[in-house]
Protein backbone atom coordinates (compact mmCIF):
# COMPACT_ATOMS: atom_id res chain seq x y z
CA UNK A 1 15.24 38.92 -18.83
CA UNK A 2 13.48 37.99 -15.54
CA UNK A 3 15.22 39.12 -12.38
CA UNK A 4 15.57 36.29 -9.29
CA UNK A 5 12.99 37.95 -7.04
CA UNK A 6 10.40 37.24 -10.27
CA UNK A 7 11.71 33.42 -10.99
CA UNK A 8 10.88 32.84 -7.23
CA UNK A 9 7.60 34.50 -7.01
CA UNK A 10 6.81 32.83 -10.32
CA UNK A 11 8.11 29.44 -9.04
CA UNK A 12 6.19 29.68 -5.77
CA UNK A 13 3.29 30.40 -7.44
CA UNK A 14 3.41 27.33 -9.59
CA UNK A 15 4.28 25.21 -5.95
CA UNK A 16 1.01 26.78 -4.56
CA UNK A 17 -1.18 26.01 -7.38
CA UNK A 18 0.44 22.23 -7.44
CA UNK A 19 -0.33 21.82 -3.77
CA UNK A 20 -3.61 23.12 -4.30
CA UNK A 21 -4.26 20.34 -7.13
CA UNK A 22 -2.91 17.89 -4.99
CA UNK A 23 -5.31 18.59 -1.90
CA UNK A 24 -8.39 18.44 -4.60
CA UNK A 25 -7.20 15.04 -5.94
CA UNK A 26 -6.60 13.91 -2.37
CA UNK A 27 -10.19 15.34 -1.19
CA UNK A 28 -11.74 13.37 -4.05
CA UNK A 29 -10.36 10.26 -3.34
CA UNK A 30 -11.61 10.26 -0.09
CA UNK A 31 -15.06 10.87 -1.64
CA UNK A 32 -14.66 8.23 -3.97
CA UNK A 33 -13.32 5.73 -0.98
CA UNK A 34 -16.30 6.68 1.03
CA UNK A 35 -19.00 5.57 -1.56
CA UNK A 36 -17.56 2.60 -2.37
CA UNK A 37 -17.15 1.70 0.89
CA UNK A 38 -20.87 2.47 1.75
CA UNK A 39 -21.95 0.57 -1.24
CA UNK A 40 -20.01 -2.21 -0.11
CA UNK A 41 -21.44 -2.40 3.53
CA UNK A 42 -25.05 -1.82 1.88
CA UNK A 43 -24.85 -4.63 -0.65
CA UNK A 44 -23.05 -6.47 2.27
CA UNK A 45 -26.51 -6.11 4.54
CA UNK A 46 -28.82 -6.64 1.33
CA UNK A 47 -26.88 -10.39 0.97
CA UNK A 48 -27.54 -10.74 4.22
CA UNK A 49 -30.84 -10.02 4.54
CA UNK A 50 -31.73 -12.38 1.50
CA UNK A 51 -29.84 -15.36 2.76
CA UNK A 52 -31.18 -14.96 6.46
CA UNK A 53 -34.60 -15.25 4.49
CA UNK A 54 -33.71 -18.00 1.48
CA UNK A 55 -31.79 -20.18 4.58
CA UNK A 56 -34.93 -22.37 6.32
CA UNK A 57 -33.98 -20.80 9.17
CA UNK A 58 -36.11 -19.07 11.77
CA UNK A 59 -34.52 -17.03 14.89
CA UNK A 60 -36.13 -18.47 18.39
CA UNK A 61 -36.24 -15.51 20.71
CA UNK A 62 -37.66 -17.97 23.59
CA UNK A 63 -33.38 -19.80 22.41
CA UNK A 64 -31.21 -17.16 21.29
CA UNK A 65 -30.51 -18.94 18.28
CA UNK A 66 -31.53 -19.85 14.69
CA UNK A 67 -33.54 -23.46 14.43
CA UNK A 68 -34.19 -24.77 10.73
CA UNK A 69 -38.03 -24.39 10.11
């Protein structure tokens, strides 16, 4: 039979190693969050950079502004 003092210890233990597993999950998410979202701003500037070029348009320096070719 286990005495109190060992049922804590033994229950604090398992609280620690839950909290512990919970901090790597959280830690990996946030990795996981972080490459999608640079993915996403990546493929986001890729789009852009082939429709500025596929669009007819040319940017006038001497205007500010886009003109159609």
């Amino acid at each position: 039979m286990t005495s109190k003092r060992e049922e804590r210890r033994q229950r604090s233990e398992q609280e620690r190693l839950e909290r512990e597993r919970l901090k790597r999950a959280q830690g990996m998410r946030k990795r996981v969050f972080l490459i999608v979202g640079l993915l996403a701003v990546v493929a986001l500037v890729i789009l852009g950079v082939t429709r500025r070029g596929d669009s007819g348009r040319v940017w006038s320096a001497e205007h500010g502004h886009w003109h159609e070719k």
